[in-house]
Protein backbone atom coordinates (compact mmCIF):
# COMPACT_ATOMS: atom_id res chain seq x y z
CA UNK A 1 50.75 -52.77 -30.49
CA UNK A 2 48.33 -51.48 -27.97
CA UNK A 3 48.97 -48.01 -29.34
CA UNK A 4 47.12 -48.92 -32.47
CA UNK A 5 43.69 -49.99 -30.23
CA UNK A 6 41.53 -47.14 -29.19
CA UNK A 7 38.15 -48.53 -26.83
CA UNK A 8 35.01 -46.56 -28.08
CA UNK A 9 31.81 -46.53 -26.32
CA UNK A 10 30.79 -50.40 -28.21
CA UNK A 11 33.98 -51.85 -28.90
CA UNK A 12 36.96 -50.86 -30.17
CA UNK A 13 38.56 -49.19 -33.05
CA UNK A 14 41.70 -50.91 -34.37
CA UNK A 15 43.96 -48.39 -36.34
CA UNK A 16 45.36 -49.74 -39.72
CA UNK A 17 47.82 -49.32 -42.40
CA UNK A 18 47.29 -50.71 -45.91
CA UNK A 19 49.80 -52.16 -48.54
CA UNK A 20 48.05 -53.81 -51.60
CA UNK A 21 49.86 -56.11 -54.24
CA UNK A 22 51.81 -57.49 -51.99
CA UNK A 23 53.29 -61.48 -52.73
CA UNK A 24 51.12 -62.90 -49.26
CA UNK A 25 48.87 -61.66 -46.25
CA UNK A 26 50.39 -60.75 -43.81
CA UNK A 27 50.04 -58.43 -40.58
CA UNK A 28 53.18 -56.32 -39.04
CA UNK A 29 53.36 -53.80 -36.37
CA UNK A 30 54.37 -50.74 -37.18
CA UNK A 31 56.60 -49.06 -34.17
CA UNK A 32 56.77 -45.55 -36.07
CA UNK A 33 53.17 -44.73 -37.36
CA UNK A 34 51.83 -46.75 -34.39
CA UNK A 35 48.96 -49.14 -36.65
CA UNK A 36 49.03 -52.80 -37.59
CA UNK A 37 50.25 -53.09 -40.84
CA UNK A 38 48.57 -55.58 -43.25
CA UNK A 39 49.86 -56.53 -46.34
CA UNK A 40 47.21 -57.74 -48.69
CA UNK A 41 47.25 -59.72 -51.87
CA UNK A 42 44.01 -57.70 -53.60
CA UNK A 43 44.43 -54.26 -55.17
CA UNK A 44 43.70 -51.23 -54.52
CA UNK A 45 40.91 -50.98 -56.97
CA UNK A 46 37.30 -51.22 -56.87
CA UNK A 47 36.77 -52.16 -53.43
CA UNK A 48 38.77 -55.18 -53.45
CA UNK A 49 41.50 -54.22 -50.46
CA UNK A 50 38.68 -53.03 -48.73
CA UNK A 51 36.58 -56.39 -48.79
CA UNK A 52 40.17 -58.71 -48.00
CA UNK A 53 40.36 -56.42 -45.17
CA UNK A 54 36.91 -57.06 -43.52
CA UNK A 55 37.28 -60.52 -44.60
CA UNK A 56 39.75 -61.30 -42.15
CA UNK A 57 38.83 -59.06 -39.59
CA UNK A 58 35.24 -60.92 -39.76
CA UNK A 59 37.05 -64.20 -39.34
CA UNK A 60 38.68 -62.83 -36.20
CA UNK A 61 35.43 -60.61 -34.84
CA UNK A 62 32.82 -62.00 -35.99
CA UNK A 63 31.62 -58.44 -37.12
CA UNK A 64 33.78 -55.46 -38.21
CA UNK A 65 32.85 -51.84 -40.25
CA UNK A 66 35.20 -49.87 -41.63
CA UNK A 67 35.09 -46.48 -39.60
CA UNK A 68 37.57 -44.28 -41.53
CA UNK A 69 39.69 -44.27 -44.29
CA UNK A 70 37.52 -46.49 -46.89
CA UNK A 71 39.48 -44.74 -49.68
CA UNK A 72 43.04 -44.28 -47.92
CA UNK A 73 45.89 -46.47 -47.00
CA UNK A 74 45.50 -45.23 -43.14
CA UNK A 75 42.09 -46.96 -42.03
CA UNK A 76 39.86 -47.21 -38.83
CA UNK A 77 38.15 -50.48 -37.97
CA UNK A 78 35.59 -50.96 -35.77
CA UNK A 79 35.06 -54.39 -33.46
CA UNK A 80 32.19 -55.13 -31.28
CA UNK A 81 35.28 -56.53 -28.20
CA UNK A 82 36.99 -54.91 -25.49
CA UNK A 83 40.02 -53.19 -26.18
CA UNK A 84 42.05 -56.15 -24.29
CA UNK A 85 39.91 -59.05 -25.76
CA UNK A 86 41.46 -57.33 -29.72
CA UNK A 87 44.42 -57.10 -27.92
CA UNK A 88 44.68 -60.79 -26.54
CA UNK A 89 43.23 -61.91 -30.18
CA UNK A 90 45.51 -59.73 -32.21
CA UNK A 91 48.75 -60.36 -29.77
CA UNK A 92 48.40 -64.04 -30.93
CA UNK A 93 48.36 -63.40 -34.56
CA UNK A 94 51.36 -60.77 -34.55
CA UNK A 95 53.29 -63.20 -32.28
């Protein structure tokens, strides 16, 4: 999973993958394109994947932007933490 966390010059930017419409929340890693996967209930429409996304990163971090990929299944977030306090915090929630 640590291949998915890249430490910027603030924090660190967590590398995503995003599959709407999906049955429940939940958060994979996956191996081959090397991001978390999260599977989200809200669509892809209008901005709604996009706020579930920073919902629960805020509930994690506190604070979190969306970097890249506002309109793309392959997004960037950004977290004001170290890369290995996302990485403890994550590791506990993909375990």
């Amino acid at each position: 999973m640590i291949e998915s966390l890249k430490g910027s010059r603030d924090g660190t930017i967590i590398e995503i993958e995003v599959v709407p419409n999906s049955s429940d929340f939940k958060l994979d890693y996956n191996v081959w394109s090397k991001r978390i996967k999260i599977k989200i209930k809200s669509p892809a429409a209008k901005g709604q994947a996009n706020k579930e996304i920073l919902e629960f990163f805020k509930s994690v971090f506190k604070e979190a932007d969306i970097v890249k990929g506002e309109h793309n299944k392959k997004k960037s977030i950004f977290v004001n933490y170290s890369l290995e306090e996302v990485y403890n915090k994550l590791s506990k929630i993909l375990k």
